[in-house]
Protein backbone atom coordinates (compact mmCIF):
# COMPACT_ATOMS: atom_id res chain seq x y z
CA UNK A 1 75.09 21.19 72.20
CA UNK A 2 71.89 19.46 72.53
CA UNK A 3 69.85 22.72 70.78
CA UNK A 4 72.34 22.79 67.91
CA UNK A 5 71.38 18.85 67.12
CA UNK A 6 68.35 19.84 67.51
CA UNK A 7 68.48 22.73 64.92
CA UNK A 8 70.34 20.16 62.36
CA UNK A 9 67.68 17.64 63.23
CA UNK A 10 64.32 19.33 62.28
CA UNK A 11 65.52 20.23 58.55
CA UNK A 12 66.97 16.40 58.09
CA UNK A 13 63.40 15.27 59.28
CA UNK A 14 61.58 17.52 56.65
CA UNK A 15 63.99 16.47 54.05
CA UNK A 16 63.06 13.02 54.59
CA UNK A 17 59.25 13.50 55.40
CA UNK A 18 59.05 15.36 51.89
CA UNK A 19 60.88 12.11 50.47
CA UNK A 20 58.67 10.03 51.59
CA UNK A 21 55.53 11.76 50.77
CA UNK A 22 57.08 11.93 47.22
CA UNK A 23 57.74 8.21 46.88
CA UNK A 24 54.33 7.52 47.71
CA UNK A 25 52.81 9.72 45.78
CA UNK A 26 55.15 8.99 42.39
CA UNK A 27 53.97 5.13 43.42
CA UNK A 28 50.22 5.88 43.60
CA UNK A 29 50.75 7.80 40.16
CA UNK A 30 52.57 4.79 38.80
CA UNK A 31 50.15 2.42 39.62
CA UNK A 32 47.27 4.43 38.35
CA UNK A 33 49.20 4.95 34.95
CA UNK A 34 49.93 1.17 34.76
CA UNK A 35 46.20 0.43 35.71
CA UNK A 36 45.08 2.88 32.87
CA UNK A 37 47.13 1.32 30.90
CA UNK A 38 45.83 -2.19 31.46
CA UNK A 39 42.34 -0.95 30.80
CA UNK A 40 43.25 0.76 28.19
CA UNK A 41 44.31 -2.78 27.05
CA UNK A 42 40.64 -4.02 27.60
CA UNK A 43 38.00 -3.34 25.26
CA UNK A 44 35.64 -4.90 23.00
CA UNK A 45 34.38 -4.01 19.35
CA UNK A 46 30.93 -4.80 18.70
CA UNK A 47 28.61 -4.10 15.90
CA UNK A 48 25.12 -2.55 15.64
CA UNK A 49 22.85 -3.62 12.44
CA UNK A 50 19.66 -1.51 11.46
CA UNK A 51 17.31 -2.29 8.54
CA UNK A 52 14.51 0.02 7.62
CA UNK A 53 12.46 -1.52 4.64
CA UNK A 54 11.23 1.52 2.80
CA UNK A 55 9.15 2.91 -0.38
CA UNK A 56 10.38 4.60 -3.02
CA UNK A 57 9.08 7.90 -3.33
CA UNK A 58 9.76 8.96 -6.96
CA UNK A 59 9.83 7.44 -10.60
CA UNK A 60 12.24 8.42 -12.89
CA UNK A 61 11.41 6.60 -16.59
CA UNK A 62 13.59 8.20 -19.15
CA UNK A 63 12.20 7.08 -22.96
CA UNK A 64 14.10 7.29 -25.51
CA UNK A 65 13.37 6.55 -29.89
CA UNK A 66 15.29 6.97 -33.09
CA UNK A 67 14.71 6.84 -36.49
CA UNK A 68 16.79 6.75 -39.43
CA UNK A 69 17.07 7.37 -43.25
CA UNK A 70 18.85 8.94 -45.93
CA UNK A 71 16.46 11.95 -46.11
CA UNK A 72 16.50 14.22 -43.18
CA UNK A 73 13.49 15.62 -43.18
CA UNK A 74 11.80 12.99 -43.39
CA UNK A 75 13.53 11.00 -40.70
CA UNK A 76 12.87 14.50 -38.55
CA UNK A 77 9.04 14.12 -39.13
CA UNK A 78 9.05 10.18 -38.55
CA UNK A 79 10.38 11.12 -35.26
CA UNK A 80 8.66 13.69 -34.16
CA UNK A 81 5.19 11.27 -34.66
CA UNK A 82 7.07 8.81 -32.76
CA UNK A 83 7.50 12.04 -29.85
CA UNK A 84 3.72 12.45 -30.43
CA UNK A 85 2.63 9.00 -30.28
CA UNK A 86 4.87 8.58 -26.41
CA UNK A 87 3.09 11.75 -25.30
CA UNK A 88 -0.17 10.37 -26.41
CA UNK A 89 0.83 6.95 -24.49
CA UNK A 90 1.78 8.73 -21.53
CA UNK A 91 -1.29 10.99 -21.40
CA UNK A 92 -3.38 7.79 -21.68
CA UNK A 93 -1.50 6.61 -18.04
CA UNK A 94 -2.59 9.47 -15.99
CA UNK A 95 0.53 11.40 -16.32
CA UNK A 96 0.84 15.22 -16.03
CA UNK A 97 2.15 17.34 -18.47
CA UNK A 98 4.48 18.81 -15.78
CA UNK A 99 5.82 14.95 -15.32
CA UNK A 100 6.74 14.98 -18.04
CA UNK A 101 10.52 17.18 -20.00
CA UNK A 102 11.68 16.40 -23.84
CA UNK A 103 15.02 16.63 -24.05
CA UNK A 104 16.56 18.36 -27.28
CA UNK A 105 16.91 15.82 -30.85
CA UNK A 106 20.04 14.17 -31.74
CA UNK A 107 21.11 14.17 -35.07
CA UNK A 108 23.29 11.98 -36.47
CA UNK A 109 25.23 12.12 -40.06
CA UNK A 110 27.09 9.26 -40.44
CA UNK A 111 28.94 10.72 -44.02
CA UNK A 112 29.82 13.76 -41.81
CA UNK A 113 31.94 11.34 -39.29
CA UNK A 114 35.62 11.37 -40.76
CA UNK A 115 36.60 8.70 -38.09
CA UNK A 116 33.62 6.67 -38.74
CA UNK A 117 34.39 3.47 -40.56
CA UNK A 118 30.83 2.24 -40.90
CA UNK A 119 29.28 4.09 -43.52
CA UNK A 120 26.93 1.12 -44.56
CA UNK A 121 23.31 1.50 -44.04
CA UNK A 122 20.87 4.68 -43.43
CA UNK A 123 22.93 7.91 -43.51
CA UNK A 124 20.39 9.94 -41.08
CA UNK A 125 20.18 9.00 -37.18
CA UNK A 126 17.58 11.49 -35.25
CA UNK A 127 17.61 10.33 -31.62
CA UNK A 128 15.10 11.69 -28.99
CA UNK A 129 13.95 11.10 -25.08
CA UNK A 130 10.64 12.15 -23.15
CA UNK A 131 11.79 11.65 -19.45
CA UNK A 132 8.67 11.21 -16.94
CA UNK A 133 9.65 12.39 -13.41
CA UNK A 134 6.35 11.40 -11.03
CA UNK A 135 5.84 11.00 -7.01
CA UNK A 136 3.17 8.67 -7.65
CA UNK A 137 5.71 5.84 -7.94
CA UNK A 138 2.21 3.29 -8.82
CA UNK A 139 1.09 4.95 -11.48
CA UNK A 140 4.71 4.67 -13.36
CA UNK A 141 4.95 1.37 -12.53
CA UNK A 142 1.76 0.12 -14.03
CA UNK A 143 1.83 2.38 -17.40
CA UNK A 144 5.75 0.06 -17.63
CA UNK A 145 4.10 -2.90 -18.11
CA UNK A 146 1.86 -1.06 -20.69
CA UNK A 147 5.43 -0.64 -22.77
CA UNK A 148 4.13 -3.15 -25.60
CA UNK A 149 1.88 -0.65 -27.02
CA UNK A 150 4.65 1.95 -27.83
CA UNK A 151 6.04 -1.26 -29.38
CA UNK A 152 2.63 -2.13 -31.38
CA UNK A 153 2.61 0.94 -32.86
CA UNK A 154 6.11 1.28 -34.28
CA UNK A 155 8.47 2.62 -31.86
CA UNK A 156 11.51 1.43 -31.03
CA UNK A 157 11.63 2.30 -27.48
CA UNK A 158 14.86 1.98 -25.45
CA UNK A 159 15.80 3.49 -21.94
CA UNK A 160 18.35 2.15 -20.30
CA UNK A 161 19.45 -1.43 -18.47
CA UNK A 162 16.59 -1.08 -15.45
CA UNK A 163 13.50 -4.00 -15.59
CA UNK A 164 10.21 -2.34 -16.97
CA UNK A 165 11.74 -0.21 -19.78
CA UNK A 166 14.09 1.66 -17.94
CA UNK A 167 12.28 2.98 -15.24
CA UNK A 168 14.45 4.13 -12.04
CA UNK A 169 12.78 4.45 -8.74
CA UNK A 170 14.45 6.42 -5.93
CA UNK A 171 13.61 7.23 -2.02
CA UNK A 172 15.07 10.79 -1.34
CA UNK A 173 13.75 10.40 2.32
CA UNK A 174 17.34 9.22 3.92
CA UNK A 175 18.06 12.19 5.66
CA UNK A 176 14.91 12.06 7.79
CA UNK A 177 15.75 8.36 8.78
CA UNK A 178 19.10 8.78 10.00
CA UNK A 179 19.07 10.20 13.30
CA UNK A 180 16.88 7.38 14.46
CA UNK A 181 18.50 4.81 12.78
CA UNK A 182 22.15 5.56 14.13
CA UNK A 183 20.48 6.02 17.77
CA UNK A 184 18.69 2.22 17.34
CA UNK A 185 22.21 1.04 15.91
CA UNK A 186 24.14 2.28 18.62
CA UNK A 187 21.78 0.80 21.22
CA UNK A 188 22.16 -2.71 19.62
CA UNK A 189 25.65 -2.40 19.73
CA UNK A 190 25.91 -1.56 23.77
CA UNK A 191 23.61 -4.54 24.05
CA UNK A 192 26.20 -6.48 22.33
CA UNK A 193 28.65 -5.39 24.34
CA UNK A 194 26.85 -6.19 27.54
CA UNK A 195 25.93 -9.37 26.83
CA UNK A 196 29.79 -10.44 25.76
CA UNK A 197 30.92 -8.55 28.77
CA UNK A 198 28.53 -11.03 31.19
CA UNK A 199 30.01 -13.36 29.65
CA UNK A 200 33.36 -12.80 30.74
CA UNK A 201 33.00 -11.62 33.80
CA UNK A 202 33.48 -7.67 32.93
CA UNK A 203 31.52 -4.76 32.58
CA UNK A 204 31.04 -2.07 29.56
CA UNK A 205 32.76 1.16 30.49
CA UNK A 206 32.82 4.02 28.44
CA UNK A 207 33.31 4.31 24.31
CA UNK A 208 36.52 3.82 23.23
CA UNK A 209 35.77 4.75 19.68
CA UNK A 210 33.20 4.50 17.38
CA UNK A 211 31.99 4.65 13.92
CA UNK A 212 28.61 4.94 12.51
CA UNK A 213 29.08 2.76 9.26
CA UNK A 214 27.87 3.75 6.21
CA UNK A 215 23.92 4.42 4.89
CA UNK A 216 22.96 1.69 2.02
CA UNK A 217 19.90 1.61 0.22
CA UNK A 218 19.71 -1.48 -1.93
CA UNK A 219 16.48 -3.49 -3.17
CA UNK A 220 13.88 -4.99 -0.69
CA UNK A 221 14.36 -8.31 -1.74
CA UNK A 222 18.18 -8.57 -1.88
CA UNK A 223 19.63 -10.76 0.84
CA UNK A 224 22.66 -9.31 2.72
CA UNK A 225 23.95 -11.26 5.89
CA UNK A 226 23.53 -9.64 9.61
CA UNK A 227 26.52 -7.72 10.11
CA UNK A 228 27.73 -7.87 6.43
CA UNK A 229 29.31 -3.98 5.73
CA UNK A 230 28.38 -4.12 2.03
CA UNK A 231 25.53 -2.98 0.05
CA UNK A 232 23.72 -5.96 0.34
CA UNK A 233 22.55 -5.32 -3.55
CA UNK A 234 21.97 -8.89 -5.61
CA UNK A 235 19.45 -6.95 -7.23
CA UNK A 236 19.50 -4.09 -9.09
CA UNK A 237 18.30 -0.89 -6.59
CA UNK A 238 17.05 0.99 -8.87
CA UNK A 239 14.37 -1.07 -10.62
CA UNK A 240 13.07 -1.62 -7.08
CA UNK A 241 9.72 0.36 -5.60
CA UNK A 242 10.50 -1.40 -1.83
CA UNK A 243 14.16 -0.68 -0.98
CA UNK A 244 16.18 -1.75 2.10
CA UNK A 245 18.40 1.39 4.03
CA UNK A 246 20.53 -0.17 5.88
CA UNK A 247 23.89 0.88 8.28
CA UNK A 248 25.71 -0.83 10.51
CA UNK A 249 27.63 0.89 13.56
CA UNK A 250 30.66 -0.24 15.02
CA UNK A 251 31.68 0.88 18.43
CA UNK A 252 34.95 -0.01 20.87
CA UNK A 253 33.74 0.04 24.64
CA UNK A 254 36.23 -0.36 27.74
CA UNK A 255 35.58 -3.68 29.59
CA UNK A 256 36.19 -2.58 33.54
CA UNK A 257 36.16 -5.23 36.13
């Protein structure tokens, strides 16, 4: 009698040992999924700013002229001294012929427009531009504020909405900048983090998510505020020699006690 209680009483003991074990381990599961959870909960988003000031590293001055009349040929020739007299101007500056591209003559009959209602004036239009493309950013810049003379001798000179007669100065060196830029960025933004997270008692776990912002160039002198997402450009880029690049990262770390 006493073996078969035995025999019914070792089974009902593992039953209940395996029970047990499985409670405890489904609670110690439970609690680490509620703790997760709860961390999960606990984070902070902080920013990183980084400002590079920066020169620009090419000058792009597009010039452009017209002339008009009722005879075409003669308009034609009237231009084409005015396309001698800029090449003249710009060979005076110091630039290079290989600066320098003509772009092809726009001719303009304004009889031979049947939408046109403005028929008044010169029939003829002959439109033409002498872009300079240089590296030597100084140079442009200086023969720009020479611009007058073009003017002296007859030629209406136009070139676009840019300060110093349209000239357009870019910095194609971004690409070489980034790496260290979003490195610096991100290190400003785990010192953010550290310093709120002393401040509340916490410390910075891992990354919860992150985003490296956008790359702005804008001009040198334009005022954006510190942590300010936008271009920062109150003044026009492109009429700038000194830019500002500029990105801001933004980065979620956990907060662990």
């Amino acid at each position: 009698m006493d073996t078969e209680r035995s025999s019914l009483f070792a089974p009902a003991a593992m039953v209940g040992v395996c029970l047990l074990l499985g409670l405890v381990l489904g609670g110690w599961v439970l609690g680490s999924q509620i703790k997760d959870l709860k961390l999960a909960d606990r984070y902070v988003t902080v920013k990183g700013l980084v400002e590079r000031t920066v020169k620009s590293d090419t000058a792009i001055w597009p010039v452009s002229f017209k002339e008009a009349g009722n005879d075409l040929p003669q308009v034609f020739a009237k231009s084409e001294t005015d396309k001698n007299s800029v090449l003249k101007f710009f060979a005076a500056q110091g630039v290079q012929p290989n600066e320098i591209s003509v772009g092809q003559i726009k001719v303009t009959d304004k009889l031979a427009n049947e939408y046109g209602g403005n028929n008044t004036g010169p029939r003829y239009i002959v439109e033409q531009t002498v872009t300079v493309q240089s590296k030597d950013v100084d140079k442009i810049a200086k023969a720009g504020q020479k611009t007058a003379e073009l003017v002296q001798a007859g030629i209406v000179v136009g070139g676009g909405n840019g300060q110093q007669g349209g000239i357009r100065y870019e910095f194609t060196g971004l690409n070489a900048l980034k790496p260290d830029m979003i490195t610096e960025a991100t290190r400003n933004a785990r010192a953010s983090a550290d310093r709120f997270a002393a401040d509340s008692g916490s410390q910075v776990g891992s990354i919860r998510s992150a985003n490296q912002g956008v790359f702005s160039i804008s001009a040198a002198e334009s005022g954006a505020a510190a942590g300010d997402e936008g271009d920062g450009g109150g003044t026009n880029a492109d009429a700038s020699i000194m830019k500002k690049v500029r990105v801001v990262a933004t980065v979620d770390y956990y907060l662990v006690r």
